[in-house]
Protein backbone atom coordinates (compact mmCIF):
# COMPACT_ATOMS: atom_id res chain seq x y z
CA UNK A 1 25.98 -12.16 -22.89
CA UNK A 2 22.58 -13.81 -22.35
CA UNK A 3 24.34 -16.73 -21.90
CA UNK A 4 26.35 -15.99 -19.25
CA UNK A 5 26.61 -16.23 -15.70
CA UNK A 6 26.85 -12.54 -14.98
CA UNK A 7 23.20 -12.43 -17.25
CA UNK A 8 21.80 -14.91 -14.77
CA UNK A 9 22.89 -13.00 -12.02
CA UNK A 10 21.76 -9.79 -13.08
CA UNK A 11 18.39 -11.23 -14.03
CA UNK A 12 18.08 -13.16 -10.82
CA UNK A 13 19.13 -9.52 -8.84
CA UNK A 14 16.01 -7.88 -10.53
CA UNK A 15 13.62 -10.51 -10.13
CA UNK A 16 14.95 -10.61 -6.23
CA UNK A 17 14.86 -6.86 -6.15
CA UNK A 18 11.23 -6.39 -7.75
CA UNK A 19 9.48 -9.08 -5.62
CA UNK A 20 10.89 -7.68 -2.36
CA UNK A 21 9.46 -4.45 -3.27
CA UNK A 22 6.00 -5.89 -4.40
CA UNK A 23 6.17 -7.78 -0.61
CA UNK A 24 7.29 -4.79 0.97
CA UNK A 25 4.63 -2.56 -0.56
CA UNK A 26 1.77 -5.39 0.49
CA UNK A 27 2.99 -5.25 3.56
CA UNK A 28 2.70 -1.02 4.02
CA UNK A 29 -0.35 -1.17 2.37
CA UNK A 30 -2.31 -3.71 4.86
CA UNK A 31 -1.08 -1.84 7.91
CA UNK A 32 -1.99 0.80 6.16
CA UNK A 33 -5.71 -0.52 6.36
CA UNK A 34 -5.33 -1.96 9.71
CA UNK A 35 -4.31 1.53 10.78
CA UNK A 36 -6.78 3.40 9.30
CA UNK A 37 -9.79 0.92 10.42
CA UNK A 38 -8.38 1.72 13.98
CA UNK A 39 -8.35 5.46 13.28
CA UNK A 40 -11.73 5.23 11.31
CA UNK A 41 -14.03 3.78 14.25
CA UNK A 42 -12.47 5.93 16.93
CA UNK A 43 -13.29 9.19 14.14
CA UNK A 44 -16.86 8.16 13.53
CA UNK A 45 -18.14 6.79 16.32
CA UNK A 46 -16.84 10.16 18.08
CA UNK A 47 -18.83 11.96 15.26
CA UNK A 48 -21.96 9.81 15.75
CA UNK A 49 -22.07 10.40 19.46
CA UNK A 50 -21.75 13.75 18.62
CA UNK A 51 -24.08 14.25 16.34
CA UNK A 52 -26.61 12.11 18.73
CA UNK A 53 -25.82 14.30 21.97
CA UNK A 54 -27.31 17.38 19.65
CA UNK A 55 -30.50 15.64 18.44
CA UNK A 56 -31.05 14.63 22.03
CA UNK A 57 -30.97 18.44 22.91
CA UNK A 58 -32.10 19.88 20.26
CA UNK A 59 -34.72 17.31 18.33
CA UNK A 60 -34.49 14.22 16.21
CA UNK A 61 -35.57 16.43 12.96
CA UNK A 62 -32.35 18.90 13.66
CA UNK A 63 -30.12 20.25 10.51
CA UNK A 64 -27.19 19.04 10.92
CA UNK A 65 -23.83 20.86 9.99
CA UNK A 66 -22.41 17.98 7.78
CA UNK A 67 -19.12 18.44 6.16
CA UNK A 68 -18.94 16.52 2.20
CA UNK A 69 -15.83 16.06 1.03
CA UNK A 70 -12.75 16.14 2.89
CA UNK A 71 -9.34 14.72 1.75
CA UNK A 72 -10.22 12.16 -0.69
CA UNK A 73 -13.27 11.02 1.51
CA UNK A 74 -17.08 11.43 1.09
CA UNK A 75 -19.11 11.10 3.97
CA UNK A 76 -23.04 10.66 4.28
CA UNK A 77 -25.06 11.18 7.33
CA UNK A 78 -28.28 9.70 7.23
CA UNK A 79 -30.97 10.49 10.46
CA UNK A 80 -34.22 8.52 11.12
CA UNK A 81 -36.99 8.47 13.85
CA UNK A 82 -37.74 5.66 15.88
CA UNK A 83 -40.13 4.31 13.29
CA UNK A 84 -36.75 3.95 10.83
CA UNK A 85 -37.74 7.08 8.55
CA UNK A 86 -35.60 9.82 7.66
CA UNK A 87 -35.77 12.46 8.65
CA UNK A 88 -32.10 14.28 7.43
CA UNK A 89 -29.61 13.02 4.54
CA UNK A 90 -27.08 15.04 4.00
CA UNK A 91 -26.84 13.40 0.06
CA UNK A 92 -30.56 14.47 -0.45
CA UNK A 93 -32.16 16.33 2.51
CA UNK A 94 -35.88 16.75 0.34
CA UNK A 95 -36.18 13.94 -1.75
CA UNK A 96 -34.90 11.29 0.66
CA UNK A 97 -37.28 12.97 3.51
CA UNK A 98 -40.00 10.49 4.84
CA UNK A 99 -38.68 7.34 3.00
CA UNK A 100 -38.16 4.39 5.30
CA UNK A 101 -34.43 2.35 5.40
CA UNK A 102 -33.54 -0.88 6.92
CA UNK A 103 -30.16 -0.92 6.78
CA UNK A 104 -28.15 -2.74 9.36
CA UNK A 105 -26.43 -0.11 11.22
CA UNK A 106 -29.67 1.75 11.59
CA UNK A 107 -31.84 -1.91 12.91
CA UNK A 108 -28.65 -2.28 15.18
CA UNK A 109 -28.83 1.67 16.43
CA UNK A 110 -32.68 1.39 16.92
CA UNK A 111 -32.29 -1.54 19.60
CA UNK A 112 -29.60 0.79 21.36
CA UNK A 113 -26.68 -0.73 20.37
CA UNK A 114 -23.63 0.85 18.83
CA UNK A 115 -22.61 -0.21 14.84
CA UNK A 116 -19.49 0.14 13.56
CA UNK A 117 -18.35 -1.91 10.07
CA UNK A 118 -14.99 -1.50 8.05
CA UNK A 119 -14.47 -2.96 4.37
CA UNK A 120 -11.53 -2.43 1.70
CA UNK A 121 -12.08 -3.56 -2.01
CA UNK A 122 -9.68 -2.23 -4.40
CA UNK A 123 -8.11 -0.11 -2.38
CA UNK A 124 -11.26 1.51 -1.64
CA UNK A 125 -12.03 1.75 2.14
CA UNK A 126 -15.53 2.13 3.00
CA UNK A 127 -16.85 2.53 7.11
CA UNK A 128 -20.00 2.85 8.20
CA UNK A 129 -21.37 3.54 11.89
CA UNK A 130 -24.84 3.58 13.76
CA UNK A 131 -25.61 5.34 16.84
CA UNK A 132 -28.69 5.55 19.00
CA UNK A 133 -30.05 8.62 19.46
CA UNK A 134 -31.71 8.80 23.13
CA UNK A 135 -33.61 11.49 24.94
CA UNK A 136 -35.28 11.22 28.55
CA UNK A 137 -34.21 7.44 28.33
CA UNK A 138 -36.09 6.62 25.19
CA UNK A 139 -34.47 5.79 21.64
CA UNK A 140 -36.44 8.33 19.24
CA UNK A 141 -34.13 7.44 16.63
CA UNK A 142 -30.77 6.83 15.16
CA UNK A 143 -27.53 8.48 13.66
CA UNK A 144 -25.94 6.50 10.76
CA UNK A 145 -22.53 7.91 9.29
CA UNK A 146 -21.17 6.60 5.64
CA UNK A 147 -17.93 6.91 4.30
CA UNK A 148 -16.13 6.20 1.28
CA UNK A 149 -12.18 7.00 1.59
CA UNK A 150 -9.68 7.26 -1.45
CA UNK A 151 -6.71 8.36 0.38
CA UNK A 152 -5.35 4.79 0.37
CA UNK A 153 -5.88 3.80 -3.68
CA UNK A 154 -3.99 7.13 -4.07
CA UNK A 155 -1.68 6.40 -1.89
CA UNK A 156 -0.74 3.13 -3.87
CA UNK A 157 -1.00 4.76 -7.33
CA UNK A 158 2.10 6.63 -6.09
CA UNK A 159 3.81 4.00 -4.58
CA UNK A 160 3.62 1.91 -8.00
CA UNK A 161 4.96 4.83 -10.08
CA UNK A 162 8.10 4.79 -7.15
CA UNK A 163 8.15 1.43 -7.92
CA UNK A 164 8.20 1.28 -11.68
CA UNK A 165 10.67 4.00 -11.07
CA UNK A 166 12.77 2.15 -8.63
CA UNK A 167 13.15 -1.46 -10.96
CA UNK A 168 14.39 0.60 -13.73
CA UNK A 169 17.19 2.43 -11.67
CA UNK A 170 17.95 -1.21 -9.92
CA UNK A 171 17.98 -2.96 -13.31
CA UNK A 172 20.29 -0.27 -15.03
CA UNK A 173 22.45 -0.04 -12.17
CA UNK A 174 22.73 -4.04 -12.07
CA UNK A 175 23.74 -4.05 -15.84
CA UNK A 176 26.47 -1.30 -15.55
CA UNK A 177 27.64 -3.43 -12.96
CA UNK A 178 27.63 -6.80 -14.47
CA UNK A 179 29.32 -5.41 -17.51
CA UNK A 180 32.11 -4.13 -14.95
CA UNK A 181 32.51 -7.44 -13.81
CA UNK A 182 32.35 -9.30 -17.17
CA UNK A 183 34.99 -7.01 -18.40
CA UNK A 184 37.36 -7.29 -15.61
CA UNK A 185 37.16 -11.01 -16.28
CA UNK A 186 37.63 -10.74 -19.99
CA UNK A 187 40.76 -8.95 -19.61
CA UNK A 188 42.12 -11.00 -16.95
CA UNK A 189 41.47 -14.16 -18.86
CA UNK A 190 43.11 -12.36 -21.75
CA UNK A 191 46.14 -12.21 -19.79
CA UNK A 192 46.21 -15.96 -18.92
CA UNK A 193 44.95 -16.75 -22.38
CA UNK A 194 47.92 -14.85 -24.41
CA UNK A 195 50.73 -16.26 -21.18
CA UNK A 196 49.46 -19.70 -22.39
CA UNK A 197 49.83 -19.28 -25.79
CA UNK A 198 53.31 -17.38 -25.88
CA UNK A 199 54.72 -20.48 -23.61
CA UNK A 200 53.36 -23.30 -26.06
CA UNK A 201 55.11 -20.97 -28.76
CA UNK A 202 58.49 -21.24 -26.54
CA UNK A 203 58.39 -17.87 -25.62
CA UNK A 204 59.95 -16.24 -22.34
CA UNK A 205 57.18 -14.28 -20.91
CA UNK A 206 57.28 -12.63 -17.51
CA UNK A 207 55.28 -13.55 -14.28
CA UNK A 208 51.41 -12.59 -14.86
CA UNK A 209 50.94 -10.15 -11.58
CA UNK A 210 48.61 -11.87 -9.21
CA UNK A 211 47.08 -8.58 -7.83
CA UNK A 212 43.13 -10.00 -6.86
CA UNK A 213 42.75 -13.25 -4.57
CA UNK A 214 40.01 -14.87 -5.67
CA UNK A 215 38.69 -18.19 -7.97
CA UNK A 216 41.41 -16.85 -10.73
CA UNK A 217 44.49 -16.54 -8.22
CA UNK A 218 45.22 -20.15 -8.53
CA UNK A 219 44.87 -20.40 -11.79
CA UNK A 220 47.75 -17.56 -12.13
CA UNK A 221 49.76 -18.98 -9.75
CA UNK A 222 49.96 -22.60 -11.28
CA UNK A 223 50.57 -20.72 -14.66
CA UNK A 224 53.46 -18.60 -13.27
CA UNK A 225 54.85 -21.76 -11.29
């Protein structure tokens, strides 16, 4: 059977069939991130502005209500002064206290402009996002916003187990199929294969029935003619 057409058809079927679904699932997966990186800066810079509008009211060395964990995503929210100390981290609010950071969405936040960076490694997407924090037209400090999400790497573990899942339903379905083919053909050939042999014996055989129209139907014909 490995020898056969019907084998290289089945195998070529499968290999078709599993690279269109590897394409297909690169495909979801990178809007997928394009998507999210759209959804991901509108989210946090709406949270940093937020979060700046109530330091501007209420003081740059505010408590913050700062929600952790949240569907697969961890989020930090780190505060400084104008001098690039913090003043609030949500990971550490004592230890962290006082320690200076010059990280580039805080240095872009301190000059008043807005920060906003998107990265995915191994299906991990990570955003980050800087925003000035003004009162009485003065920068007194900055809002910077962290996040890690895992919703995506999840998202692909369970589209390789549909996958796997898929190939193996494809593959068996191809083989039950090929086999129906191959032994539709074997018994037709049979036919043709015994009509030839009973004539070169001398025998008076009756017409083989010609009941397909395909490569074989000429092959019965000339026999029967």
């Amino acid at each position: 059977f490995k020898d056969s057409m019907s084998f290289r058809i089945v195998l070529l079927c499968c290999v078709s069939a599993f690279v269109l679904i590897l394409l297909s699932g690169t495909f979801i997966i990178t809007r997928i991130e394009n998507s999210t990186e759209a959804v991901k800066h509108a989210e946090l810079t709406a949270a940093a502005s937020e979060y700046s509008a109530s330091l501007s009211v209420n003081g740059i060395k505010y408590r913050l209500n700062v929600p952790q964990n949240f569907s697969g995503t961890n989020r930090r929210v780190i505060v400084t002064d104008k001098n690039l100390h913090i003043v609030f981290d949500s990971y550490d609010i004592e230890n962290n206290e006082g320690k200076n950071i010059f990280l580039s969405p805080a240095i872009s936040a301190i000059y008043g402009d807005e920060y906003f960076d998107f990265k995915s490694s191994n299906l991990i997407m990570e955003s980050s996002v800087a925003s000035p924090v003004i009162s009485d037209g003065e920068i007194i400090g900055t809002v910077c916003i962290f996040e890690t999400d895992l919703s995506l790497k999840h998202v692909f573990n369970a589209f390789k187990t549909a996958v796997v899942t898929i190939d193996i339903l494809i593959i068996i379905v191809l083989i039950l199929l090929a086999i129906a083919i191959v032994s539709v053909l074997v018994v037709r050939i049979s036919r043709i294969l015994s009509s030839v042999r009973k004539t070169q014996e001398g025998e008076v055989i009756e017409k083989i029935p010609v009941n397909y129209h395909d490569e074989m139907t000429p092959i019965i014909t000339e026999i029967n003619d």
